[in-house]
N, C-alpha and C. Protein backbone atom coordinates (compact mmCIF):
# COMPACT_ATOMS: atom_id res chain seq x y z
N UNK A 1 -0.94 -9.87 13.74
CA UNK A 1 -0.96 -8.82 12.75
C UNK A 1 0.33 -8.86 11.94
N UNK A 2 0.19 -8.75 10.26
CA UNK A 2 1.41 -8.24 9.84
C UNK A 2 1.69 -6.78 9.62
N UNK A 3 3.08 -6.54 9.11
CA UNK A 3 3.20 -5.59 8.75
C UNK A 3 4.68 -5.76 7.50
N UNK A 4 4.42 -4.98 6.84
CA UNK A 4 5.08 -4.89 5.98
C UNK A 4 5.54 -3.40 5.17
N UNK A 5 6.97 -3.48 5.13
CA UNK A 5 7.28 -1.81 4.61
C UNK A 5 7.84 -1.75 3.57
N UNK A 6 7.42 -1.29 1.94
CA UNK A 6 7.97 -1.25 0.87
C UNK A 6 8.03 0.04 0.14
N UNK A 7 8.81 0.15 -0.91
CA UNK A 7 8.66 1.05 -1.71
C UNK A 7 8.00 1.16 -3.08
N UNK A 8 6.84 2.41 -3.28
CA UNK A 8 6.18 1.94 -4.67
C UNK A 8 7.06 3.72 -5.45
N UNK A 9 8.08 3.09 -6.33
CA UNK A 9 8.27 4.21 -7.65
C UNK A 9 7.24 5.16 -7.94
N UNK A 10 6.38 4.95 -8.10
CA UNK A 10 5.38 5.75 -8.87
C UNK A 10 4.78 6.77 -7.91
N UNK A 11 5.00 6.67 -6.62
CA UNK A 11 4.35 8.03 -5.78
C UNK A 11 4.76 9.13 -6.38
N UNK A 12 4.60 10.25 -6.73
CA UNK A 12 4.76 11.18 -6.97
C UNK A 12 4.87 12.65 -6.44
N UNK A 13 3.23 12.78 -5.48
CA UNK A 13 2.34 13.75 -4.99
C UNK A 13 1.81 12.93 -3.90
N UNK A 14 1.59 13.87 -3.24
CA UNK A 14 0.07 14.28 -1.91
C UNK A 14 -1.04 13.20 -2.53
N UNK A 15 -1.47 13.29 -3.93
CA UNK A 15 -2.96 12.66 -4.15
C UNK A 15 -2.30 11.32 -4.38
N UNK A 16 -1.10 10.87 -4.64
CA UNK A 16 -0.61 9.63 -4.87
C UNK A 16 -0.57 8.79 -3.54
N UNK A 17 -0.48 9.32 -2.86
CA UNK A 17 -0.59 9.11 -1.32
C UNK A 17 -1.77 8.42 -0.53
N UNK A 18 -2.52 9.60 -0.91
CA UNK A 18 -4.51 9.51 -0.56
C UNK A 18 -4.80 8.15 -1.55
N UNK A 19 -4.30 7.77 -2.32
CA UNK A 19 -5.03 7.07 -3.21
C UNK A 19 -4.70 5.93 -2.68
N UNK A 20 -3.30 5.36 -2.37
CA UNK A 20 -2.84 4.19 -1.78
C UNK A 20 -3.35 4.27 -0.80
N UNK A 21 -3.60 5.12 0.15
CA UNK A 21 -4.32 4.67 1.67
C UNK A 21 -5.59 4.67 1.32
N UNK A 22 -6.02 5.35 1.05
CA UNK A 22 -8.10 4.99 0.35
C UNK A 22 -8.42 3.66 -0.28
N UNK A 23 -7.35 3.74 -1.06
CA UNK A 23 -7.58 2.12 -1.74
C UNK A 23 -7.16 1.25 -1.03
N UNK A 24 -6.34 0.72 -0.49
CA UNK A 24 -5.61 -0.31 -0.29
C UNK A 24 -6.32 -0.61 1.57
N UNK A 25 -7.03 0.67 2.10
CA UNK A 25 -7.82 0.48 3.15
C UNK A 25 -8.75 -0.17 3.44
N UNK A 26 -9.23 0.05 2.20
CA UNK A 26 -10.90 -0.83 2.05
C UNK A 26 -10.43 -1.91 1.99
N UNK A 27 -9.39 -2.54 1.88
CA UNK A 27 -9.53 -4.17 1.89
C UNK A 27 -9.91 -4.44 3.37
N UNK A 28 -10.73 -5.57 3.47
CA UNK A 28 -10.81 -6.92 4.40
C UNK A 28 -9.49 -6.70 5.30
N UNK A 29 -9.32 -6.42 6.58
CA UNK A 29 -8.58 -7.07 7.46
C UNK A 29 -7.10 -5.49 7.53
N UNK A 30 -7.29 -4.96 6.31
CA UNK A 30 -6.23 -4.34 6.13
C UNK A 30 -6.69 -3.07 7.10
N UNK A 31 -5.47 -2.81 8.49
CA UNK A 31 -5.77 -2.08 9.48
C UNK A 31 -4.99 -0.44 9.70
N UNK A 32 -3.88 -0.59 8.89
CA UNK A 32 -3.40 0.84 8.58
C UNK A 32 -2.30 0.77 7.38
N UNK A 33 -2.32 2.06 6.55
CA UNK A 33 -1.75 2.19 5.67
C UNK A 33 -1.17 3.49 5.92
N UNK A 34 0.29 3.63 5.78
CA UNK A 34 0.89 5.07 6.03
C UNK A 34 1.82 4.99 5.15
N UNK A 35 1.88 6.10 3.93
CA UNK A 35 3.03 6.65 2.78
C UNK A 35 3.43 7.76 2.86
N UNK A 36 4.50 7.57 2.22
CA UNK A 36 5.59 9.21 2.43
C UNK A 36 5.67 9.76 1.12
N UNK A 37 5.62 10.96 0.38
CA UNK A 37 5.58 11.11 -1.32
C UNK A 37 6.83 11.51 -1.09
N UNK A 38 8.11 11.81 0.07
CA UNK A 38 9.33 12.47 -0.24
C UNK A 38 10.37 10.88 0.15
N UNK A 39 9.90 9.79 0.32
CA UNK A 39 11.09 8.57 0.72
C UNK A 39 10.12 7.28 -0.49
N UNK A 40 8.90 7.92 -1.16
CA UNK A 40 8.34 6.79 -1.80
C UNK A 40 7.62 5.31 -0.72
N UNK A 41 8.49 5.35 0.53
CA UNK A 41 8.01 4.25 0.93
C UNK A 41 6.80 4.11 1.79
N UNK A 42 5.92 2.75 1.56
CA UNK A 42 4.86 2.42 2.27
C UNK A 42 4.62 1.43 3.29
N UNK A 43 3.79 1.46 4.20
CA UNK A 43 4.02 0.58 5.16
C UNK A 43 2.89 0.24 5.59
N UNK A 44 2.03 -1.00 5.41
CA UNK A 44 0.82 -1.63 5.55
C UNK A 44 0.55 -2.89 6.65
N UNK A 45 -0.36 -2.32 7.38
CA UNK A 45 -0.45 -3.47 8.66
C UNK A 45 -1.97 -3.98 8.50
N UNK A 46 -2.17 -5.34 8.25
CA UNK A 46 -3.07 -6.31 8.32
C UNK A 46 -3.37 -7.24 8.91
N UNK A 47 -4.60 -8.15 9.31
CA UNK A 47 -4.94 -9.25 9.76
C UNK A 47 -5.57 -10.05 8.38
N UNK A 48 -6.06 -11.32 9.16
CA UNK A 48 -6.91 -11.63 7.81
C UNK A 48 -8.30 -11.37 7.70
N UNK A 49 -8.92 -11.23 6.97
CA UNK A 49 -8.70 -12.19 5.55
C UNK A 49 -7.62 -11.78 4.54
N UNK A 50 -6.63 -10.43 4.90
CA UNK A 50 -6.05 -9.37 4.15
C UNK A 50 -4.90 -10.31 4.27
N UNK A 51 -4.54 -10.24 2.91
CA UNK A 51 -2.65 -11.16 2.53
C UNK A 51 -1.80 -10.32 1.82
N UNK A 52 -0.97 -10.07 1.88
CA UNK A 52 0.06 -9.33 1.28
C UNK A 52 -0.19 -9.68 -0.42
N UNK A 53 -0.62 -10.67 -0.74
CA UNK A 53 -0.89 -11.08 -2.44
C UNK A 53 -1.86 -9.98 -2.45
N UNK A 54 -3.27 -10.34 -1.70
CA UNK A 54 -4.41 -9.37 -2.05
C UNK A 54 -3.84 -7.95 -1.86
N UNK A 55 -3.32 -7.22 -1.06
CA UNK A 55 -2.62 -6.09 -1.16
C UNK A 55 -1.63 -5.61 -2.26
N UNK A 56 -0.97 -6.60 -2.89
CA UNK A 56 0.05 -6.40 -3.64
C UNK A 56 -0.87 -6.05 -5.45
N UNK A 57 -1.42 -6.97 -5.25
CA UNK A 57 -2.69 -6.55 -6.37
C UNK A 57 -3.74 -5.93 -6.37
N UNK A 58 -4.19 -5.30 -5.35
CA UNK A 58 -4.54 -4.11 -5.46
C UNK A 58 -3.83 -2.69 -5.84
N UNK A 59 -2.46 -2.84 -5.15
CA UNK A 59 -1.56 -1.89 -5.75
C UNK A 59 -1.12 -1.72 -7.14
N UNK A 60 -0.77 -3.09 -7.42
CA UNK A 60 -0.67 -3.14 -9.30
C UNK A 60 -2.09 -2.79 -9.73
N UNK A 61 -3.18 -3.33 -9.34
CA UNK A 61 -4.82 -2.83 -10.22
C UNK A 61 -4.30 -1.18 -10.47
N UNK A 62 -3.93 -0.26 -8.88
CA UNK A 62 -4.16 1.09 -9.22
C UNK A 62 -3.19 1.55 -10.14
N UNK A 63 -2.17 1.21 -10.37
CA UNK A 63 -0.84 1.67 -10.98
C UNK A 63 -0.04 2.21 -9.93
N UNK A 64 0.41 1.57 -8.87
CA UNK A 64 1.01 1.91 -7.64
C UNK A 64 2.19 0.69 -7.37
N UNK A 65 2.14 0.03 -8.19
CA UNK A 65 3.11 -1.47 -7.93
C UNK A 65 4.25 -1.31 -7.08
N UNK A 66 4.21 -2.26 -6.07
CA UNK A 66 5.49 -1.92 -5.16
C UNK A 66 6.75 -2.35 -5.80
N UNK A 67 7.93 -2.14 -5.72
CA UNK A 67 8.91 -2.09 -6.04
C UNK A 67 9.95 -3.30 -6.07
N UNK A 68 10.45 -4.28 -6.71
CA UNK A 68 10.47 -5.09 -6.71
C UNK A 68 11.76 -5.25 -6.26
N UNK A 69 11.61 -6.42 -4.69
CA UNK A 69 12.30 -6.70 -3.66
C UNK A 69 14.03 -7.05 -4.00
């Protein structure tokens, strides 16, 4: 399993929150998603078929782009 912990700018709110874990859940392989709206940061644990690319662009699709490393 990976895991990986980043920060996306654009959280804002509570529904900014729900949206990254709703979305970014439904992927393939992707096994938990947990965000904070008061530290911005996110932290996503996957197997495959789920890759940190396919995750990372799903986040840019929503307007959630993680924060650049």
């Amino acid at each position: 399993m990976e895991r990986k912990t980043f920060q996306v700018p654009a959280i804002g709110c509570d529904g900014c929150v729900n949206t990254i874990k709703t979305e970014v859940s439904q992927l393939p392989g992707v096994k938990q998603v947990d965000a904070d709206v008061d530290t911005k940061m996110v932290t996503v644990e996957w197997d495959a078929p789920a890759s940190w690319g396919g995750i990372e662009g799903k986040l840019v699709e929503i307007d959630y782009a993680p924060a650049p490393v």
